[in-house]
C-alpha atoms as a PDB file:
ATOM      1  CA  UNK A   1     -65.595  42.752  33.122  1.00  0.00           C
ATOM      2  CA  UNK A   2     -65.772  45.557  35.635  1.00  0.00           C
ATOM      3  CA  UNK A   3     -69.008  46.996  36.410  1.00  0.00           C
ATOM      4  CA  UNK A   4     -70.636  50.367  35.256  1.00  0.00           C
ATOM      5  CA  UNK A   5     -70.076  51.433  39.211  1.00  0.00           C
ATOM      6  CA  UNK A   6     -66.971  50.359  39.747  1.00  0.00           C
ATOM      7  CA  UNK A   7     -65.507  52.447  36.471  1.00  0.00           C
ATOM      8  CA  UNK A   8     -67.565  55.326  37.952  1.00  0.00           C
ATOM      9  CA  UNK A   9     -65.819  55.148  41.218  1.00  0.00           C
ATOM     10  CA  UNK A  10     -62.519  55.083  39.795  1.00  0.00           C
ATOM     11  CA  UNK A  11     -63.110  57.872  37.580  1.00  0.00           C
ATOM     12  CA  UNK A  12     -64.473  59.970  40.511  1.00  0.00           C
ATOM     13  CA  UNK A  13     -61.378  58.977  42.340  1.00  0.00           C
ATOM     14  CA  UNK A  14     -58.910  59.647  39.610  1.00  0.00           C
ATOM     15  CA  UNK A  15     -61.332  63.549  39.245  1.00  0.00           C
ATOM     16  CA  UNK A  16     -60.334  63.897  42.759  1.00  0.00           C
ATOM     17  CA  UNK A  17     -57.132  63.348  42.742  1.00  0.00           C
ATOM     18  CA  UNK A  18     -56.014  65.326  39.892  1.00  0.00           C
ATOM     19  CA  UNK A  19     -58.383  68.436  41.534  1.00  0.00           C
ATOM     20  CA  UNK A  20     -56.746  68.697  45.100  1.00  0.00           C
ATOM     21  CA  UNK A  21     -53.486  68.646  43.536  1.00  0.00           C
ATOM     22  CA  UNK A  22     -52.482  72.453  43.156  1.00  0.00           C
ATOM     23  CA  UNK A  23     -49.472  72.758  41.277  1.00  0.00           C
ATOM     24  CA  UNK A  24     -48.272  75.833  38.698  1.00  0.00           C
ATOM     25  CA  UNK A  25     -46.508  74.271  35.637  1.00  0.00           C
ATOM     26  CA  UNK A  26     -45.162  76.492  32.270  1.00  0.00           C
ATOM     27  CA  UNK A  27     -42.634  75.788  29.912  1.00  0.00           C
ATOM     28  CA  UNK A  28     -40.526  78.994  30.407  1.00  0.00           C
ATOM     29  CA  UNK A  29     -39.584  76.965  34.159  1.00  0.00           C
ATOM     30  CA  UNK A  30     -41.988  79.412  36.588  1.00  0.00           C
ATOM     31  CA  UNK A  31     -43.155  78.000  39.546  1.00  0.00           C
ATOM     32  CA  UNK A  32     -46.011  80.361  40.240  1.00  0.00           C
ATOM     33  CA  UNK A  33     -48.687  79.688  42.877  1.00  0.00           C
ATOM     34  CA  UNK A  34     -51.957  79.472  41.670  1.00  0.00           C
ATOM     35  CA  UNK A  35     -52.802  82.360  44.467  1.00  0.00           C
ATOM     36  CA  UNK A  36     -50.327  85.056  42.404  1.00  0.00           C
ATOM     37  CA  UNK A  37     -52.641  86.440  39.849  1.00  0.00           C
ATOM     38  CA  UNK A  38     -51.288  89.519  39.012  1.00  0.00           C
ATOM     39  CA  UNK A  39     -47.579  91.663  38.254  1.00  0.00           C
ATOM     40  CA  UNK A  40     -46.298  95.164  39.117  1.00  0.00           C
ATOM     41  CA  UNK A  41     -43.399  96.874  38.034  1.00  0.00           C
ATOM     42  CA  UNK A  42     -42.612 100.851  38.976  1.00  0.00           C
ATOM     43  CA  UNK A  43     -40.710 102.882  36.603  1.00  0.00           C
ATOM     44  CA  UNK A  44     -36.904 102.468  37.180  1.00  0.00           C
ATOM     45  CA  UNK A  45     -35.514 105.803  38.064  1.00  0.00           C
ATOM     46  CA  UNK A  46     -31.829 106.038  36.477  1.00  0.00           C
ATOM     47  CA  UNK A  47     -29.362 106.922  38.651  1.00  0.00           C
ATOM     48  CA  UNK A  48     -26.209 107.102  37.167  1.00  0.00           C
ATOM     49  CA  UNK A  49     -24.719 110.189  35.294  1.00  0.00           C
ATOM     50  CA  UNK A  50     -23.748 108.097  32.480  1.00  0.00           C
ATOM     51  CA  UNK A  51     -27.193 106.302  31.316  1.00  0.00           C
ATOM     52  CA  UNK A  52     -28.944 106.744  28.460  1.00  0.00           C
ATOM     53  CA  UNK A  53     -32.177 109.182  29.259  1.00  0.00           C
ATOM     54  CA  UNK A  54     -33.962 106.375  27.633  1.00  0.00           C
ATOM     55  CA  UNK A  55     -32.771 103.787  29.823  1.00  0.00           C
ATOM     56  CA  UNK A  56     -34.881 103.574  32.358  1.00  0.00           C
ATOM     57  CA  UNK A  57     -38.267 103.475  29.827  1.00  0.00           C
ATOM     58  CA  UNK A  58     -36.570 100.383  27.751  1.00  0.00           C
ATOM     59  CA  UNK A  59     -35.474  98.295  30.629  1.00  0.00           C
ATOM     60  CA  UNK A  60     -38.901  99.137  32.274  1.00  0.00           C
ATOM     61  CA  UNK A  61     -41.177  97.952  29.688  1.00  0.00           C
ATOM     62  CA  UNK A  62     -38.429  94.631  28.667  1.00  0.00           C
ATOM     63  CA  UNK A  63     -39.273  93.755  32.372  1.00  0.00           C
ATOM     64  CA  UNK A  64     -43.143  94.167  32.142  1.00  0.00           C
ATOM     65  CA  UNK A  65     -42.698  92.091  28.826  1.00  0.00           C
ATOM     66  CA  UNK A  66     -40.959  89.257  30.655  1.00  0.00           C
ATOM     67  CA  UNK A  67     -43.966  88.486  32.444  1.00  0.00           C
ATOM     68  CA  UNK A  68     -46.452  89.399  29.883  1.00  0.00           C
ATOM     69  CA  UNK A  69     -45.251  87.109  27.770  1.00  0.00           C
ATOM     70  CA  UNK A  70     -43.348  83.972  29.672  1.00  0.00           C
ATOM     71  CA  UNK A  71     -46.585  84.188  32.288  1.00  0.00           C
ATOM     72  CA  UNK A  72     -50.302  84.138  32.418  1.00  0.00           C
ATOM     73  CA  UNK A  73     -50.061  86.968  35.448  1.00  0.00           C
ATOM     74  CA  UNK A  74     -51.935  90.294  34.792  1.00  0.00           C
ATOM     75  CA  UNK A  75     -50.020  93.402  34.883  1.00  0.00           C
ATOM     76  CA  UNK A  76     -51.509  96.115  36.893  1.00  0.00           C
ATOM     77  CA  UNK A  77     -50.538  99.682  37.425  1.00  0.00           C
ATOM     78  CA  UNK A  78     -49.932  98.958  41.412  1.00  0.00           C
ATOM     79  CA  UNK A  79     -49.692  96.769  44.502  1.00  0.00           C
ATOM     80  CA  UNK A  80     -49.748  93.517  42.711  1.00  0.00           C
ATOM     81  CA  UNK A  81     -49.264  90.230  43.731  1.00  0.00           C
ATOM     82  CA  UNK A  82     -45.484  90.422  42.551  1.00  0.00           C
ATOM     83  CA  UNK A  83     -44.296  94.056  42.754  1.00  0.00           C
ATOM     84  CA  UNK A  84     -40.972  95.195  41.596  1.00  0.00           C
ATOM     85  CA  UNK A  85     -38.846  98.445  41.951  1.00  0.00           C
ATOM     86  CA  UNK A  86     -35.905  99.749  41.655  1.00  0.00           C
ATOM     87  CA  UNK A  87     -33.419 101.799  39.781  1.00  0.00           C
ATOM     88  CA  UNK A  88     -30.614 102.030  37.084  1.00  0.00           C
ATOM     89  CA  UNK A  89     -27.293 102.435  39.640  1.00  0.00           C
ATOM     90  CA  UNK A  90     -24.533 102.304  37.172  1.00  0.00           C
ATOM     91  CA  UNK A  91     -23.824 102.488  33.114  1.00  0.00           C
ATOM     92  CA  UNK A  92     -20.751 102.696  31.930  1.00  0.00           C
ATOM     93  CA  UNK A  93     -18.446 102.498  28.605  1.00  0.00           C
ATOM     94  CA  UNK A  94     -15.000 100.819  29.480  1.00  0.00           C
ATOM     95  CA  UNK A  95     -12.162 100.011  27.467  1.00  0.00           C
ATOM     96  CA  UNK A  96     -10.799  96.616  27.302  1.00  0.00           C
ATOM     97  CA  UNK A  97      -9.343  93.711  25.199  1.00  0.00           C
ATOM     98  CA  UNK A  98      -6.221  95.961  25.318  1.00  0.00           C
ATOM     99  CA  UNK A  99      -4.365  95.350  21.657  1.00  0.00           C
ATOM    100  CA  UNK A 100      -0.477  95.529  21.807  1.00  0.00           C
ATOM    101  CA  UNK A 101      -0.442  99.180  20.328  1.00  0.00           C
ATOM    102  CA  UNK A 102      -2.226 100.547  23.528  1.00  0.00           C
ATOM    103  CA  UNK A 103      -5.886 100.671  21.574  1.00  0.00           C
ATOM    104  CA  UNK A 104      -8.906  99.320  23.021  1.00  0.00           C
ATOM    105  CA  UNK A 105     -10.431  96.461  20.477  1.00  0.00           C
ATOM    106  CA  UNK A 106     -13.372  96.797  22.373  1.00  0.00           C
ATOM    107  CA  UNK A 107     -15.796  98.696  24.502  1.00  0.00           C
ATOM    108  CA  UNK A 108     -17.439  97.341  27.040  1.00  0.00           C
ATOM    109  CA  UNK A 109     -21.312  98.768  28.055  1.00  0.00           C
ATOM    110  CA  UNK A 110     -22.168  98.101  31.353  1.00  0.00           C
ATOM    111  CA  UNK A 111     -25.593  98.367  32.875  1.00  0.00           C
ATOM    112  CA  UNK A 112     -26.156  97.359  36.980  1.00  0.00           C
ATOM    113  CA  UNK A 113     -29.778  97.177  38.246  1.00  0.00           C
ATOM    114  CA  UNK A 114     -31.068  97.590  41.499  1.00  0.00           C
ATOM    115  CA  UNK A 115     -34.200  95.558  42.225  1.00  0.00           C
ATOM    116  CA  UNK A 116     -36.714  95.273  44.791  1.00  0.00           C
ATOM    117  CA  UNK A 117     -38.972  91.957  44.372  1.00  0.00           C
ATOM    118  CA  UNK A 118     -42.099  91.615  46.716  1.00  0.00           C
ATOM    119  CA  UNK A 119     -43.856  88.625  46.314  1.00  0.00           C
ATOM    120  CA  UNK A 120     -47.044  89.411  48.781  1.00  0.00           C
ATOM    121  CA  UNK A 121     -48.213  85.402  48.582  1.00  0.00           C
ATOM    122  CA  UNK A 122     -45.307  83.836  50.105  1.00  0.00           C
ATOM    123  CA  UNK A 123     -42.755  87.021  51.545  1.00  0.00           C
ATOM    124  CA  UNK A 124     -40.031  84.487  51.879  1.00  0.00           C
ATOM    125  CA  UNK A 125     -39.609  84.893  48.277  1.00  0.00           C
ATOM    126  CA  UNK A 126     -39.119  88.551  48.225  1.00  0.00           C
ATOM    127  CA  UNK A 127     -35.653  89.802  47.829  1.00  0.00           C
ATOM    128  CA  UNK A 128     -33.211  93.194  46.554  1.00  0.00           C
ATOM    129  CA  UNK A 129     -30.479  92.321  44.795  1.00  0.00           C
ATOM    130  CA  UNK A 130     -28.207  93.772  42.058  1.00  0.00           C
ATOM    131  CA  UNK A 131     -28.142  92.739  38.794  1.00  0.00           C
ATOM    132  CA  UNK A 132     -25.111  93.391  36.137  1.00  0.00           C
ATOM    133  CA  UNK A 133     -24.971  92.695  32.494  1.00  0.00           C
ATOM    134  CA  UNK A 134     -22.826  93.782  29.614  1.00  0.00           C
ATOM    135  CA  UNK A 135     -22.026  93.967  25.920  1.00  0.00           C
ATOM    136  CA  UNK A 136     -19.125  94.699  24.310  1.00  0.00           C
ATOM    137  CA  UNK A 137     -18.747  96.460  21.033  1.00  0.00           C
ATOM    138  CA  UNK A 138     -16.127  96.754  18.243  1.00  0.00           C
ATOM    139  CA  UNK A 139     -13.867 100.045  19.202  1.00  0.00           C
ATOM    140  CA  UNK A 140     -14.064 101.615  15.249  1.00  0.00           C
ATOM    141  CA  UNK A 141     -17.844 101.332  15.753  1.00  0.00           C
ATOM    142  CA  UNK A 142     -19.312 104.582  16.800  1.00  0.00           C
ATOM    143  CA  UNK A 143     -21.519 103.530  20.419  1.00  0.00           C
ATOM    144  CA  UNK A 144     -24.828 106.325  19.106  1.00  0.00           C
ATOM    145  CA  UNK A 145     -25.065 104.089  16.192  1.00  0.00           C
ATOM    146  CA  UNK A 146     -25.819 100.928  17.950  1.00  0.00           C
ATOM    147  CA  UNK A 147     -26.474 101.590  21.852  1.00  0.00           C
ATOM    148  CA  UNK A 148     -30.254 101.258  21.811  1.00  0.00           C
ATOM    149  CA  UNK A 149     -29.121  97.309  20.322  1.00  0.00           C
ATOM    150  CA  UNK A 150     -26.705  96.986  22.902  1.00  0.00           C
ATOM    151  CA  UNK A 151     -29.449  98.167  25.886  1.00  0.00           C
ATOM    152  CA  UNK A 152     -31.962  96.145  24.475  1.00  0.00           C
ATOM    153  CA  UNK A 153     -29.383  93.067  24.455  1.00  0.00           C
ATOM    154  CA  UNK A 154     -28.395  93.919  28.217  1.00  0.00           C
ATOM    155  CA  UNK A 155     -31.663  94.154  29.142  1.00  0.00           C
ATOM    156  CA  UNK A 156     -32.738  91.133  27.441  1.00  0.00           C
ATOM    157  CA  UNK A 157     -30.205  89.450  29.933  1.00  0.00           C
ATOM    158  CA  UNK A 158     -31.144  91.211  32.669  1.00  0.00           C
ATOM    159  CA  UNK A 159     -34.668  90.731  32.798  1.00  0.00           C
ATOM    160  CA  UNK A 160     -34.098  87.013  32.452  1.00  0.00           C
ATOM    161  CA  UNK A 161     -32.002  86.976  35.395  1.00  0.00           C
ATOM    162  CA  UNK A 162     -34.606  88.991  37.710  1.00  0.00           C
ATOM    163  CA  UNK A 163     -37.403  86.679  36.247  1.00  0.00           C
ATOM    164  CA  UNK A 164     -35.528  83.764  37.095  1.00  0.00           C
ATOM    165  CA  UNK A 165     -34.513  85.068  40.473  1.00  0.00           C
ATOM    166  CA  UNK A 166     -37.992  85.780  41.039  1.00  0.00           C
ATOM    167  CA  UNK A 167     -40.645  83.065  39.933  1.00  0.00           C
ATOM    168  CA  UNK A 168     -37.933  79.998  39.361  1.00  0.00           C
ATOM    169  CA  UNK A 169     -36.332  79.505  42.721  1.00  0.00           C
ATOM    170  CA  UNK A 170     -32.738  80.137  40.774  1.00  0.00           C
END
C-alpha cells in the first residue's frame, strides 16, 4: 500500500505536468495560442462593378460569425490579436454547362475575395491571399429570386476556407 505522501507527490507531479503544458485544442480543428485572445475583421469594401451592394455587409458579418461561433476569441471593433481586411475583387454571372441547342443549363455566380490576415502573436502566420468560390444555378430560375441564398452559400465556403487558412495551419 502506498503511502498518504507518496500519492500526494504523484498527484502534485501529475498537477504539474498537465499545467506547464500549453496547448489550444477545439473540435472545429483551430490551433489557437492561448496568447490570441481576441478577433478583428474591417468591413470588406466591394470592388467589382458587378456585386451585389449587399455583398460586402453579408460576407462581412459570415466572417465575424466564423469565429464567433467555431472560437472562444472576442471580437473587437480594432487592432485585435487576429485582424483581417480586405475586399470583394470580382462577382460575376457566367454561363456554362452549354446544352446542345446553344442554351446555358446553368449559371454560374462567382465571388473572389481578397484577404489580408495579421496574426500579431506569431507574424509568420499572417498572409494575403485570394479566395474564390461559386454556385451555380438552374438557367429558367430568375438569379433576384435566389442570389442572397447563393451569397450566403459562397460565403459559407469562403469563410471556411479563410478560417482554415488562418487558425488551422491548412
Amino acid at each position: 500500500m502506498m503511502s498518504v505522501k507518496k500519492i500526494g507527490l504523484i498527484v502534485f507531479f501529475i498537477s504539474l505536468i498537465f499545467t506547464a503544458c500549453k496547448a489550444s485544442f477545439s473540435f472545429t480543428g483551430a490551433s489557437i495560442s492561448p496568447e490570441v485572445k481576441t478577433v478583428s475583421v474591417d468591413f470588406f469594401q466591394i470592388n467589382s462593378a458587378l456585386a451585389p451592394p449587399t455583398s460586402g455587409q453579408l460576407f462581412t458579418e459570415a466572417l465575424k460569425d466564423i469565429f464567433i461561433s467555431q472560437t472562444n476569441l472576442v471580437l473587437v471593433k480594432r487592432e485585435g490579436d487576429l485582424q483581417f481586411e480586405g475586399y470583394i475583387s470580382n462577382y460575376s454571372n457566367n454561363p456554362t454547362a452549354i446544352q446542345g441547342n446553344e442554351q446555358a443549363a446553368l449559371s454560374r455566380i462567382s465571388m473572389t475575395v481578397n484577404v489580408k490576415f495579421t496574426n500579431t502573436q506569431d507574424e509568420t502566420q499572417s498572409f494575403e491571399s485570394s479566395f474564390s468560390r461559386f454556385e451555380d444555378l438552374p438557367a429558367n430560375v430568375e438569379l433576384a429570386s435566389r442570389e442572397e441564398e447563393l451569397l450566403n452559400a459562397i460565403n459559407e465556403q469562403l469563410t471556411q476556407d479563410i478560417f482554415n487558412k488562418a487558425v488551422t495551419n491548412w
